[in-house]
PDB file of N, CA and C in Angstrom:
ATOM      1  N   UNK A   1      38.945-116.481  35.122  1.00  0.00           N
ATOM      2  CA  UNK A   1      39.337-115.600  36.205  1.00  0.00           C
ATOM      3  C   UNK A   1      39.615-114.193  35.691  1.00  0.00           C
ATOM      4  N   UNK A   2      40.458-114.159  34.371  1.00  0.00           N
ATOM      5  CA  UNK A   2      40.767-112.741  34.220  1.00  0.00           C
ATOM      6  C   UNK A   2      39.269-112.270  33.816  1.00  0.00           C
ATOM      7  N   UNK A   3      38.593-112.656  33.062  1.00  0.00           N
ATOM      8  CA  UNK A   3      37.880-111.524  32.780  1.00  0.00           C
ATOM      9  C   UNK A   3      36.362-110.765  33.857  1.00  0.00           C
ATOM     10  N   UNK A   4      36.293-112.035  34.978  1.00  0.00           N
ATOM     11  CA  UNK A   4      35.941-111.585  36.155  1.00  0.00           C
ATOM     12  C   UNK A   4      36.667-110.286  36.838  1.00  0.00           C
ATOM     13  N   UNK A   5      38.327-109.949  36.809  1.00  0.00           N
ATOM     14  CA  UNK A   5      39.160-109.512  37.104  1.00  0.00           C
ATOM     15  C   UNK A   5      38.601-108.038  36.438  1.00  0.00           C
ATOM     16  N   UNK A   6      38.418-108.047  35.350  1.00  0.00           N
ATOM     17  CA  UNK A   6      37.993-106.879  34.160  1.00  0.00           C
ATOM     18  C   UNK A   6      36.613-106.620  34.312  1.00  0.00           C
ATOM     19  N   UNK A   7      35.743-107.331  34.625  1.00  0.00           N
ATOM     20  CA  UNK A   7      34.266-106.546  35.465  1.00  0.00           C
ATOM     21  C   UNK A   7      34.383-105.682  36.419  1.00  0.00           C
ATOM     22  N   UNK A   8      35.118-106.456  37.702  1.00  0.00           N
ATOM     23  CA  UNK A   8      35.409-106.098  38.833  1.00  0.00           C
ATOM     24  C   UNK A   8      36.112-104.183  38.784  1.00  0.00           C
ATOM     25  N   UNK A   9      37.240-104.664  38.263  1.00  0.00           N
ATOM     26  CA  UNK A   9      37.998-103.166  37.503  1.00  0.00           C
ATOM     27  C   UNK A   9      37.217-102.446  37.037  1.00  0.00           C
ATOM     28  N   UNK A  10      36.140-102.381  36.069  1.00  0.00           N
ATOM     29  CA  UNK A  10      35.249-101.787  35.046  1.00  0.00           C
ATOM     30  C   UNK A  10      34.837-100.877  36.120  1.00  0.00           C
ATOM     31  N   UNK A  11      33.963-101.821  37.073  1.00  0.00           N
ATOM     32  CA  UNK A  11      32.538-101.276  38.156  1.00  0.00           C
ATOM     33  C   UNK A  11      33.693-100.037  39.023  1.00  0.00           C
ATOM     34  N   UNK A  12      34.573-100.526  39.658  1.00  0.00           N
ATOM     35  CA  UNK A  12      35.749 -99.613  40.342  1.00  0.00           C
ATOM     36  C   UNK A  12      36.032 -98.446  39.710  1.00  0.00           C
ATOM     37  N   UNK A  13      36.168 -98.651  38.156  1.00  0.00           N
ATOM     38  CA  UNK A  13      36.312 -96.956  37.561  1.00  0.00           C
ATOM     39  C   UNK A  13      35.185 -96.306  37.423  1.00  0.00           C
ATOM     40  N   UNK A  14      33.796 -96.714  36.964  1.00  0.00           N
ATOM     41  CA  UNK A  14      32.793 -96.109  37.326  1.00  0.00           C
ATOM     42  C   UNK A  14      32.588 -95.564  38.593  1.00  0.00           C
ATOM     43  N   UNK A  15      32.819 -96.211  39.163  1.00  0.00           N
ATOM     44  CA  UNK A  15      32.118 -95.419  41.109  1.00  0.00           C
ATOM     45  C   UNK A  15      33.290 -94.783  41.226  1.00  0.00           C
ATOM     46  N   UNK A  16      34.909 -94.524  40.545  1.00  0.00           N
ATOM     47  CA  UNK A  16      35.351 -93.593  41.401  1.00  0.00           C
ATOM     48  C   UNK A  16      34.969 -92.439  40.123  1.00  0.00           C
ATOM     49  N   UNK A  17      34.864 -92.684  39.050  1.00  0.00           N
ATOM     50  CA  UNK A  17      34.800 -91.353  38.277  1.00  0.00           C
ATOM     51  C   UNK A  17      33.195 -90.792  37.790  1.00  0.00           C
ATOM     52  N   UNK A  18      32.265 -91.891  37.819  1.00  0.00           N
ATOM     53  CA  UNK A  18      30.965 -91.280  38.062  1.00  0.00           C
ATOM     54  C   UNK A  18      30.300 -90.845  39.166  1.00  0.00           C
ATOM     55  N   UNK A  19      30.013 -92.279  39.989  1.00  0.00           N
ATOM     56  CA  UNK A  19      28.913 -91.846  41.252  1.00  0.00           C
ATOM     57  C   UNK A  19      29.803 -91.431  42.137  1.00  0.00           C
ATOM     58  N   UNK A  20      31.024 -91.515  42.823  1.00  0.00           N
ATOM     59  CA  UNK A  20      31.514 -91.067  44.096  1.00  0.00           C
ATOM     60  C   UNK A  20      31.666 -88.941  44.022  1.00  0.00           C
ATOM     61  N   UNK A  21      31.706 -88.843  42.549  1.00  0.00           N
ATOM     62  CA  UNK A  21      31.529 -86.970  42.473  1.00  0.00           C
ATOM     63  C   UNK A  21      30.207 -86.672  42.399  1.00  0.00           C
ATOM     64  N   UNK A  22      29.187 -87.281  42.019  1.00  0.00           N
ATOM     65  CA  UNK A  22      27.455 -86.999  42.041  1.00  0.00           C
ATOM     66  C   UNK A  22      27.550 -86.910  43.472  1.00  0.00           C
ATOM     67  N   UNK A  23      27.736 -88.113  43.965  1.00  0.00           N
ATOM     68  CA  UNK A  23      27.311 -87.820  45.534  1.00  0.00           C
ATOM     69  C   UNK A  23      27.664 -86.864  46.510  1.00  0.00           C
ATOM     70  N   UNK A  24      28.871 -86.411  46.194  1.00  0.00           N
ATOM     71  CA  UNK A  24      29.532 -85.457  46.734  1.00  0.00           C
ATOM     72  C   UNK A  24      28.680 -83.954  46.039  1.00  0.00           C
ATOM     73  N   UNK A  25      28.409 -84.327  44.845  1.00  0.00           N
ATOM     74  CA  UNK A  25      27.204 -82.715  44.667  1.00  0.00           C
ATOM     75  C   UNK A  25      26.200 -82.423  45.197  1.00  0.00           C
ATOM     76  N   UNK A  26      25.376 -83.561  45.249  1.00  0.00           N
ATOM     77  CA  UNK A  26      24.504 -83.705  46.057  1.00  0.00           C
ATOM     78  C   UNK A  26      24.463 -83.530  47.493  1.00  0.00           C
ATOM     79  N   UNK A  27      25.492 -83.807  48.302  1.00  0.00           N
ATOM     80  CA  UNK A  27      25.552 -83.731  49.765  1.00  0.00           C
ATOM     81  C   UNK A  27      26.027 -82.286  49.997  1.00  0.00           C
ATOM     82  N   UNK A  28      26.779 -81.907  48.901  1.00  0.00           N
ATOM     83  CA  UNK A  28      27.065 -80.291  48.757  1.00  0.00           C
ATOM     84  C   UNK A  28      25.772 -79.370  48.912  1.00  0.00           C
ATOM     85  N   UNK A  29      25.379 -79.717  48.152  1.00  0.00           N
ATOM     86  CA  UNK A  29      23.932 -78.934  47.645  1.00  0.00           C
ATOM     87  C   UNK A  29      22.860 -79.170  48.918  1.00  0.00           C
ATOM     88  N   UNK A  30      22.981 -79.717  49.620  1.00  0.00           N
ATOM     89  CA  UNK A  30      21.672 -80.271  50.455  1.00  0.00           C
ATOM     90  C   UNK A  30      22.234 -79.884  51.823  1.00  0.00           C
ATOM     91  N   UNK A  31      24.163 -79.338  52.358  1.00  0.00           N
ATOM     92  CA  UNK A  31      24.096 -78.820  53.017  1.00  0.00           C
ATOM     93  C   UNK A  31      24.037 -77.489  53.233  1.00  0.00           C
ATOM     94  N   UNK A  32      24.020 -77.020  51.619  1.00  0.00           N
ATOM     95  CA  UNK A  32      23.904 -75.524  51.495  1.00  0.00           C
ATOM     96  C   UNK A  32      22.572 -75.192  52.093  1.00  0.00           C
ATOM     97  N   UNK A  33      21.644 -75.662  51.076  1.00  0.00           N
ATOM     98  CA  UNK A  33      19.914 -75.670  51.730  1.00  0.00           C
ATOM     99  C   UNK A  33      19.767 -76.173  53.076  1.00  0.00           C
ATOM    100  N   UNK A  34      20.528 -76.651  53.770  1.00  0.00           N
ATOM    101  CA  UNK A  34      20.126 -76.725  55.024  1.00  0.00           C
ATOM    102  C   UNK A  34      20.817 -75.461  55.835  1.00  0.00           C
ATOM    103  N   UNK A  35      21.520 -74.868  55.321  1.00  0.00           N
ATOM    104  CA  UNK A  35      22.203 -73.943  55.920  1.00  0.00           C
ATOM    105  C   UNK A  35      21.568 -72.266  55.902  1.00  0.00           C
ATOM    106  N   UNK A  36      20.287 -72.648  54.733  1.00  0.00           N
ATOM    107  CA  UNK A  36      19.849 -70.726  54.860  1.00  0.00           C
ATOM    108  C   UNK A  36      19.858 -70.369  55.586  1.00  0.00           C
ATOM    109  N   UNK A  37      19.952 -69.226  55.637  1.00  0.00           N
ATOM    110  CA  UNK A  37      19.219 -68.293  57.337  1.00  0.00           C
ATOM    111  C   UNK A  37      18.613 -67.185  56.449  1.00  0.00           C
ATOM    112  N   UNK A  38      18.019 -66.392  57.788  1.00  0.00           N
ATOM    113  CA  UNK A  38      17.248 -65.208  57.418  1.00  0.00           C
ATOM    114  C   UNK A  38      18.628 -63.997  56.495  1.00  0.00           C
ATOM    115  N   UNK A  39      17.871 -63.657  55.638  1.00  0.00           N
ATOM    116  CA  UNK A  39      18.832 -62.132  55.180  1.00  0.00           C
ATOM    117  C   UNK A  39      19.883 -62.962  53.835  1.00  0.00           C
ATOM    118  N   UNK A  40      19.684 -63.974  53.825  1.00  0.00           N
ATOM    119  CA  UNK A  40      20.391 -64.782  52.575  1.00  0.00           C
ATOM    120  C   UNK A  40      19.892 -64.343  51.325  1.00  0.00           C
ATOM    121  N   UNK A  41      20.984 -63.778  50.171  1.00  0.00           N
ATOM    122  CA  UNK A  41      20.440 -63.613  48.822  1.00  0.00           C
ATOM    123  C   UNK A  41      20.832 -64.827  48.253  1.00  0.00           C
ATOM    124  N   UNK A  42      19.588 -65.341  47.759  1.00  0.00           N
ATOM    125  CA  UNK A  42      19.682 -67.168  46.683  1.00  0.00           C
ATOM    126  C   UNK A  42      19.065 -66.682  45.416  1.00  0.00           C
ATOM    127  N   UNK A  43      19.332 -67.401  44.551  1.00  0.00           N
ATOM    128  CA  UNK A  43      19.027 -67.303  43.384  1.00  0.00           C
ATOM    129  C   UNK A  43      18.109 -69.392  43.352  1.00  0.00           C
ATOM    130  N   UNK A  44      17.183 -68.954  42.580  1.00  0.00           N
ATOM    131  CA  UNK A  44      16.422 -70.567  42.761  1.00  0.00           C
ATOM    132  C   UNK A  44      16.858 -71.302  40.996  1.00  0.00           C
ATOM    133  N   UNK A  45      16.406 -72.237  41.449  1.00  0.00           N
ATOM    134  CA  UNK A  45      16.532 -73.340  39.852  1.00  0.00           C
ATOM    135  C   UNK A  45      15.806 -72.335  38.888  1.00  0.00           C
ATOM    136  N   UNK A  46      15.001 -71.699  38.643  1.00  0.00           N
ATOM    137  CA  UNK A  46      14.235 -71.199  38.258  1.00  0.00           C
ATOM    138  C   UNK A  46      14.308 -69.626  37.637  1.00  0.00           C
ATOM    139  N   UNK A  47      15.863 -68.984  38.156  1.00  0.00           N
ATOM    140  CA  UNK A  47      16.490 -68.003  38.140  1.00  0.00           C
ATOM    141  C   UNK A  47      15.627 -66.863  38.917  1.00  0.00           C
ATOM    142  N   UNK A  48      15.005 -67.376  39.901  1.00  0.00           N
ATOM    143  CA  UNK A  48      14.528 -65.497  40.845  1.00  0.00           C
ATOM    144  C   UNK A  48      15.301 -66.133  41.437  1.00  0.00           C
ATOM    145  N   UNK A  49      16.191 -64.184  41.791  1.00  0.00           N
ATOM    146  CA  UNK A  49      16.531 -63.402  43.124  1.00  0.00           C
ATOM    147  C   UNK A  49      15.737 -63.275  44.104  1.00  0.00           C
ATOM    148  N   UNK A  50      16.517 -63.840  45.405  1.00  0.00           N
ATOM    149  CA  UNK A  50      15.527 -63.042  46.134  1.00  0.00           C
ATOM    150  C   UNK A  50      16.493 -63.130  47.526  1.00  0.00           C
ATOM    151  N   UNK A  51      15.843 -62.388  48.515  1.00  0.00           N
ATOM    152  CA  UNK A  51      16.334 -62.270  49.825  1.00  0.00           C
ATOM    153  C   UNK A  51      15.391 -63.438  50.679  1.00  0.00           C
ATOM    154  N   UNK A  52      16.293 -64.098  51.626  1.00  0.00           N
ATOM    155  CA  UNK A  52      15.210 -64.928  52.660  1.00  0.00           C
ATOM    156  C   UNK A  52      14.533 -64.467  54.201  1.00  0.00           C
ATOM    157  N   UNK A  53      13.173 -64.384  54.224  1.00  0.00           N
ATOM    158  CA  UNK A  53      12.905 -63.457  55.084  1.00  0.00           C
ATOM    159  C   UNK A  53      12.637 -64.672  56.271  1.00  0.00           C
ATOM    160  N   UNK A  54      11.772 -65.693  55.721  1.00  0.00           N
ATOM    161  CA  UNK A  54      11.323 -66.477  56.888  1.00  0.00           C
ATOM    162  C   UNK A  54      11.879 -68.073  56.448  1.00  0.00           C
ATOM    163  N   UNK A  55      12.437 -68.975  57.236  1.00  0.00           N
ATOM    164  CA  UNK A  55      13.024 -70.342  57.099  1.00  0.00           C
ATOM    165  C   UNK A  55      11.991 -71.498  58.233  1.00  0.00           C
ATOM    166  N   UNK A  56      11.592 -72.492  57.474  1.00  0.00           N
ATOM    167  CA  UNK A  56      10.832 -73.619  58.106  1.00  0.00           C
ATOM    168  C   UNK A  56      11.577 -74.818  57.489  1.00  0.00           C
ATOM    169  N   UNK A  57      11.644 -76.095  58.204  1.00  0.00           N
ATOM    170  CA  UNK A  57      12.076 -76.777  58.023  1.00  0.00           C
ATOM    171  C   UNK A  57      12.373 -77.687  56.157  1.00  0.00           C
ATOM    172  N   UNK A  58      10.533 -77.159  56.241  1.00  0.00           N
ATOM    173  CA  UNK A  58      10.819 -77.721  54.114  1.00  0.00           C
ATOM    174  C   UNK A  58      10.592 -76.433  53.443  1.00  0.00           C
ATOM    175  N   UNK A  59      10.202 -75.455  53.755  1.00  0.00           N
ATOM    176  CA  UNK A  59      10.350 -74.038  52.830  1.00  0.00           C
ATOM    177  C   UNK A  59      10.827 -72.996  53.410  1.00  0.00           C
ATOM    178  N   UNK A  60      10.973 -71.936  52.549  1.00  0.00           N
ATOM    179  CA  UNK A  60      11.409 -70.708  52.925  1.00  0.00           C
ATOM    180  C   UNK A  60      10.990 -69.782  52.483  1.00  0.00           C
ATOM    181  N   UNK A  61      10.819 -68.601  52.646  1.00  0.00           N
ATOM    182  CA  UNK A  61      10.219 -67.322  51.802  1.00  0.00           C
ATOM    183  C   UNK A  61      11.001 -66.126  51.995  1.00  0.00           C
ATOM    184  N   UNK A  62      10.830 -65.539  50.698  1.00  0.00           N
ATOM    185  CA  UNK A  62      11.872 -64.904  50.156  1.00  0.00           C
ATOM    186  C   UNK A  62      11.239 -64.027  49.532  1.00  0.00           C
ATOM    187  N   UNK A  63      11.766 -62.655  49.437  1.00  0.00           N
ATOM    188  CA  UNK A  63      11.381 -61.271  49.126  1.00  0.00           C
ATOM    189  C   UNK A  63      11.785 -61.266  48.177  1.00  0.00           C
ATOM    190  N   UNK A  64      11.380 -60.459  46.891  1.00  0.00           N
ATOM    191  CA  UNK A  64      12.075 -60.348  45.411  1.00  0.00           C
ATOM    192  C   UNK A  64      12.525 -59.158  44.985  1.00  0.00           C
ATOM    193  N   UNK A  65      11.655 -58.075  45.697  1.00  0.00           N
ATOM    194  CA  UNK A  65      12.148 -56.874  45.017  1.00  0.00           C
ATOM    195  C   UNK A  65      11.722 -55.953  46.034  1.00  0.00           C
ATOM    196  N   UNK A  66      11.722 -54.658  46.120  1.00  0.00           N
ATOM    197  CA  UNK A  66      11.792 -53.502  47.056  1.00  0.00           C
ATOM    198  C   UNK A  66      10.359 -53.690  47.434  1.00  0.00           C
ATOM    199  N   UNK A  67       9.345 -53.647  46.775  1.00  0.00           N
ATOM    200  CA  UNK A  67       8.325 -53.712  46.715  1.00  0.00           C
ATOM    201  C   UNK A  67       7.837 -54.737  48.015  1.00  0.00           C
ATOM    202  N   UNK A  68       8.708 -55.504  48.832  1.00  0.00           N
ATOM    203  CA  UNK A  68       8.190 -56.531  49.341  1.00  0.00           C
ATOM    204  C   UNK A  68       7.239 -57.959  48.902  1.00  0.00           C
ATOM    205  N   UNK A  69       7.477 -58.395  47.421  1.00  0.00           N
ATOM    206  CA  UNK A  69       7.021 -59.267  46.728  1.00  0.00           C
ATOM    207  C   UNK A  69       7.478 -60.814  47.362  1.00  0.00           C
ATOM    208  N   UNK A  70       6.622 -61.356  47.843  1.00  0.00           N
ATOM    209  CA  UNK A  70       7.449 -62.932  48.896  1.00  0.00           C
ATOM    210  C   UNK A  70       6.688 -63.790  48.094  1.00  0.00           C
ATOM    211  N   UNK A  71       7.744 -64.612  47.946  1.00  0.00           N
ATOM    212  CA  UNK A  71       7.242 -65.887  47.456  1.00  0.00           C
ATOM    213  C   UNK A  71       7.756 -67.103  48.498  1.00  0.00           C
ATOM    214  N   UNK A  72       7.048 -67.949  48.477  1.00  0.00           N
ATOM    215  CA  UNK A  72       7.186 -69.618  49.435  1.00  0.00           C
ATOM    216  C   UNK A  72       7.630 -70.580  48.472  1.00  0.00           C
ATOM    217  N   UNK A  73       8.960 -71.014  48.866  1.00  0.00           N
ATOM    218  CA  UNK A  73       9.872 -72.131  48.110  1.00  0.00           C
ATOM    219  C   UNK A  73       9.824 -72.486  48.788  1.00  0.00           C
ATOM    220  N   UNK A  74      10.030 -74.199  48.527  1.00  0.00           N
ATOM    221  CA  UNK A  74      10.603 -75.822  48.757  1.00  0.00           C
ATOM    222  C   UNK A  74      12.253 -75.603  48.699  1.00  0.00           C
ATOM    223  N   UNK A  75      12.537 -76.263  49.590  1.00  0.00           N
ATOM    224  CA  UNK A  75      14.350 -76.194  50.108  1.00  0.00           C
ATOM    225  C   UNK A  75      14.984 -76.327  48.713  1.00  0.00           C
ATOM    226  N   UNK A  76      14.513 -77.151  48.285  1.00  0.00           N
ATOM    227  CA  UNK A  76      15.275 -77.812  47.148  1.00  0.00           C
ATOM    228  C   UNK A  76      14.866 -77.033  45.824  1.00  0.00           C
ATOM    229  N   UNK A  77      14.558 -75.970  46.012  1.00  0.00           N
ATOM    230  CA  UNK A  77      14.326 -74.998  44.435  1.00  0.00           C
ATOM    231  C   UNK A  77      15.663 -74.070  44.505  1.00  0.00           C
ATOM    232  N   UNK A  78      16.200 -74.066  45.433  1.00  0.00           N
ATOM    233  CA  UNK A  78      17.423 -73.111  46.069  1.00  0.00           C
ATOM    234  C   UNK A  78      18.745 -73.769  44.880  1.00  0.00           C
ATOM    235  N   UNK A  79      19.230 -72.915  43.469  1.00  0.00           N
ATOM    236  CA  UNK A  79      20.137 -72.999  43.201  1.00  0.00           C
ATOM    237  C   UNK A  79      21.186 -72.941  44.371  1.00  0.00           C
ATOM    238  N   UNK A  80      21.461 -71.437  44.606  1.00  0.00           N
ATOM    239  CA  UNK A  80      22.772 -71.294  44.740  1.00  0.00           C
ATOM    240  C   UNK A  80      22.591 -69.960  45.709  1.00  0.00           C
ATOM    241  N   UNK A  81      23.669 -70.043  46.504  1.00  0.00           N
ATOM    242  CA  UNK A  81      23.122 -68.710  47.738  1.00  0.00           C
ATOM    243  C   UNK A  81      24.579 -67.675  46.687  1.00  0.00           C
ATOM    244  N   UNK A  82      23.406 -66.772  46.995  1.00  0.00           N
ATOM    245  CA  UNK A  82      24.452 -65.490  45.909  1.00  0.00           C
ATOM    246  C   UNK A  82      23.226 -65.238  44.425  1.00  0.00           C
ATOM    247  N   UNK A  83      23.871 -64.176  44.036  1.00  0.00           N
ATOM    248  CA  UNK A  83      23.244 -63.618  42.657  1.00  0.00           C
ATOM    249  C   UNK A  83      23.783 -64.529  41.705  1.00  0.00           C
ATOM    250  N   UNK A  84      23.415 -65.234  40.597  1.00  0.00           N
ATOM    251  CA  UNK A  84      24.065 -66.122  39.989  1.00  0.00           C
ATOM    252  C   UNK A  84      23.658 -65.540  38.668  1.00  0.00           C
ATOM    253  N   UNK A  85      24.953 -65.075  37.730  1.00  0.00           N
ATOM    254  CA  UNK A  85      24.330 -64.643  36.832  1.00  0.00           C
ATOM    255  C   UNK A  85      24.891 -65.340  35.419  1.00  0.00           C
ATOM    256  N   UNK A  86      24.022 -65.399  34.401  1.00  0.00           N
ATOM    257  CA  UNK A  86      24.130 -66.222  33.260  1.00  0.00           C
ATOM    258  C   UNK A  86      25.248 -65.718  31.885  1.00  0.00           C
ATOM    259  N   UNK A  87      26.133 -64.424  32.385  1.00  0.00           N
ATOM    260  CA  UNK A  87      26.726 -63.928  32.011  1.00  0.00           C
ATOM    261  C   UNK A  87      28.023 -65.427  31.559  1.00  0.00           C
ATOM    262  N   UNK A  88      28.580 -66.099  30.296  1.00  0.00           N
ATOM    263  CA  UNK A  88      29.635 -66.265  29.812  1.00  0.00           C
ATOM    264  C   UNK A  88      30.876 -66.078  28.796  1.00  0.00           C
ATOM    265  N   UNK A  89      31.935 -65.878  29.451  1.00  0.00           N
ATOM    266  CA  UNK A  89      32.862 -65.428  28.687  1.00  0.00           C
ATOM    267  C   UNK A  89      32.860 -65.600  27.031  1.00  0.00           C
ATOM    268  N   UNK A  90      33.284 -64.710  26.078  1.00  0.00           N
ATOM    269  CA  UNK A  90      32.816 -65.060  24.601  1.00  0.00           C
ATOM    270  C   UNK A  90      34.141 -65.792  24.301  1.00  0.00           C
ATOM    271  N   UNK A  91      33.558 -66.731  23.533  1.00  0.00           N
ATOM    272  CA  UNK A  91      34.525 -67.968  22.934  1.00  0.00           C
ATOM    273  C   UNK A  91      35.364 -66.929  21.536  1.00  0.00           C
ATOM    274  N   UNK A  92      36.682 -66.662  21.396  1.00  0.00           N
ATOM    275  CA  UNK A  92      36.372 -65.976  20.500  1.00  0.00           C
ATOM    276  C   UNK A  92      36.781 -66.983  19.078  1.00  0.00           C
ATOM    277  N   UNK A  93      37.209 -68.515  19.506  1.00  0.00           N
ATOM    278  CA  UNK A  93      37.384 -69.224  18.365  1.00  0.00           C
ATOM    279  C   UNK A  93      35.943 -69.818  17.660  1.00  0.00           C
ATOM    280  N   UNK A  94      34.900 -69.374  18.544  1.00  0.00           N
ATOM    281  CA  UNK A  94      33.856 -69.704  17.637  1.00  0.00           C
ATOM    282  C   UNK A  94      33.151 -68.760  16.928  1.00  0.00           C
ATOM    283  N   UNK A  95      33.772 -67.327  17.116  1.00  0.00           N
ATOM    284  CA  UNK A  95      33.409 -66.305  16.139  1.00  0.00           C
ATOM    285  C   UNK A  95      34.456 -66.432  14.788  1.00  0.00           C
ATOM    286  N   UNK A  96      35.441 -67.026  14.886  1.00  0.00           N
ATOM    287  CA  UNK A  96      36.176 -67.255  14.047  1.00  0.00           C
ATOM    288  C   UNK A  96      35.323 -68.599  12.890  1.00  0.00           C
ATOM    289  N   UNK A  97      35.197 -69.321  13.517  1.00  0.00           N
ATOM    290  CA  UNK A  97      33.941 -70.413  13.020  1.00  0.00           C
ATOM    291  C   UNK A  97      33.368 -69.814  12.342  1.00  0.00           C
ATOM    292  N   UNK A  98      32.322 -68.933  12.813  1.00  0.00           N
ATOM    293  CA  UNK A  98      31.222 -68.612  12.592  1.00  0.00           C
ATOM    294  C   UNK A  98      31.481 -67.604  10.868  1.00  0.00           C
ATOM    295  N   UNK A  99      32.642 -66.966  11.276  1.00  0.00           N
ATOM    296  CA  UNK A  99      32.697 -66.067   9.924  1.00  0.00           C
ATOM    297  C   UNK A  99      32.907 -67.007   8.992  1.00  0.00           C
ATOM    298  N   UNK A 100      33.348 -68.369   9.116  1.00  0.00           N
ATOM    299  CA  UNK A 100      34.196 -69.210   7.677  1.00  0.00           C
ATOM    300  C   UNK A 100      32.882 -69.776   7.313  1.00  0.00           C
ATOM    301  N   UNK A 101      31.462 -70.003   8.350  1.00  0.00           N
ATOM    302  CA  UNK A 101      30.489 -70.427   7.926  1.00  0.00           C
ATOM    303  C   UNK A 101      29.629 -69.835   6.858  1.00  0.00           C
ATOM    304  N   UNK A 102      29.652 -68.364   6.810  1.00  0.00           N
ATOM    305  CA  UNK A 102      29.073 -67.304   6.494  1.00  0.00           C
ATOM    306  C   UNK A 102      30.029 -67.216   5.068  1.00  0.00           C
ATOM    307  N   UNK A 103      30.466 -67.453   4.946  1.00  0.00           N
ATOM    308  CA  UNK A 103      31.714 -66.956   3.497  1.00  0.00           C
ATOM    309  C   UNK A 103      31.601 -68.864   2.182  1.00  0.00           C
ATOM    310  N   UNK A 104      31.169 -69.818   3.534  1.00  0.00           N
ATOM    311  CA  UNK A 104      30.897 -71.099   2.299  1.00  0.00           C
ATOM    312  C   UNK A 104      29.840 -71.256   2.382  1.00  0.00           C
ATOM    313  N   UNK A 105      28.654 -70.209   2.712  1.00  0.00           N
ATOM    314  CA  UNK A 105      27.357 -70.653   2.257  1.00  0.00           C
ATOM    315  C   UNK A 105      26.939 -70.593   0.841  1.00  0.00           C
ATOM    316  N   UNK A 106      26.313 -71.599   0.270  1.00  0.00           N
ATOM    317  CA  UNK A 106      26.385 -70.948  -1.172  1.00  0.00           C
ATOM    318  C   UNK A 106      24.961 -70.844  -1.587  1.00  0.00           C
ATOM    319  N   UNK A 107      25.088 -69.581  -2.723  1.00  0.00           N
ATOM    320  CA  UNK A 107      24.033 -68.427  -3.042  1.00  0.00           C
ATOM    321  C   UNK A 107      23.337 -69.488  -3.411  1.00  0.00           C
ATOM    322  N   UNK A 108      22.018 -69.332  -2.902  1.00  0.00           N
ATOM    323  CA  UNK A 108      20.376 -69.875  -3.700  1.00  0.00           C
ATOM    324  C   UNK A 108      19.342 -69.457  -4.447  1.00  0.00           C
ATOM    325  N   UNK A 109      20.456 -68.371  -5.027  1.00  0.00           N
ATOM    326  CA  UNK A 109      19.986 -67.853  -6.435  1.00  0.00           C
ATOM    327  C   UNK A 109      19.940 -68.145  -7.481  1.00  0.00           C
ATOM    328  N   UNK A 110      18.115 -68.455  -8.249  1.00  0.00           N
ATOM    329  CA  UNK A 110      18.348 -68.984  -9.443  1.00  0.00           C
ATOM    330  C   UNK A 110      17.778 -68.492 -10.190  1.00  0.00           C
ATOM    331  N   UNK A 111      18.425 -68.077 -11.463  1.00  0.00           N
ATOM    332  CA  UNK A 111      18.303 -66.587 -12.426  1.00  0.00           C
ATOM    333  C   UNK A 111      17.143 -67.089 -12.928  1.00  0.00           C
ATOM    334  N   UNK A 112      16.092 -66.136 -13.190  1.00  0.00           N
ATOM    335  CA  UNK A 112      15.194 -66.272 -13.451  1.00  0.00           C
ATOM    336  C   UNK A 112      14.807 -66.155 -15.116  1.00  0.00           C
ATOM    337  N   UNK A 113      14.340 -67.535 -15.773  1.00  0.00           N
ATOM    338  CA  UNK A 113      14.168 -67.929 -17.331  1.00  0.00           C
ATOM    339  C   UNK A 113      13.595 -66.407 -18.028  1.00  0.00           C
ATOM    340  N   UNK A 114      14.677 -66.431 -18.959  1.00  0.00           N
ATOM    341  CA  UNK A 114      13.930 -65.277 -19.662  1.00  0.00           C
ATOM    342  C   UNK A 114      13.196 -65.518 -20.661  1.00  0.00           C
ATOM    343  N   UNK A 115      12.149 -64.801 -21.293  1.00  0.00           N
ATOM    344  CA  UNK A 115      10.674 -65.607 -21.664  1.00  0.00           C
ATOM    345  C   UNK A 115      11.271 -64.910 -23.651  1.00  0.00           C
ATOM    346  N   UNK A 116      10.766 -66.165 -24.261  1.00  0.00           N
ATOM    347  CA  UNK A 116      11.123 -65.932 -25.580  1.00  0.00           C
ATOM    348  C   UNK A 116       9.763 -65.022 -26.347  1.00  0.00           C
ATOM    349  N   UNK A 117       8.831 -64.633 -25.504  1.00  0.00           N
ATOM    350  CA  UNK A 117       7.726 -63.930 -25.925  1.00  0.00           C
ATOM    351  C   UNK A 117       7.856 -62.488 -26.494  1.00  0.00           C
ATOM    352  N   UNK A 118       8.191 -62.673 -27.394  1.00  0.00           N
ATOM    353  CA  UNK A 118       8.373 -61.401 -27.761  1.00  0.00           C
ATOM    354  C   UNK A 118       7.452 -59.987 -29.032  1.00  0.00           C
TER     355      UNK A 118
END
């Protein structure tokens, strides 16, 4: 019995700490994309900007630059509505790392035989 008891438990912490937050990203994400409208700035999986000019049920098209450059996406290429930029804060304990790496590298210099030819 107990260790039926300890499966049972196991599967329960998985679904509340794995799948029950996936699903919730997912249903996140899929009501965002259902939500474009015209004049939306998205950024795609793919990192283009762009503005949304025209919305159909499975794509959308989207302007990129002044120029009027449109491209036709699938709902689901849609990162994130907004400019999303790849900008992250600098770690500064791994520049600290980084210098102690640089100071125990050791030299692979090997003096070169001097020749008894004389």
């Amino acid at each position: 019995m107990e260790p039926i008891f300890m499966m049972v438990a196991m599967l329960a912490i998985f679904y509340f700490i794995l799948i029950r937050p996936e699903n919730k990203r997912k249903k996140q994400a899929q009501e965002m994309r259902d939500s474009l409208k015209k004049g939306d700035t998205i950024t795609t999986i793919g990192g283009i900007v762009g503005k949304v000019v025209i919305t159909t049920p499975n794509t959308i098209i989207i302007e990129t630059s002044e120029d009027r450059v449109r491209l036709e996406l699938t709902r689901w290429a849609v990162s994130t509505v907004g400019v999303q930029t790849g900008e992250q804060p600098e770690n500064p304990k791994k520049k600290k790392d980084e210098k102690k790496e640089e100071a125990s590298e050791p030299v692979n210099e090997i003096p070169a035989p001097e020749s008894e030819e004389k």
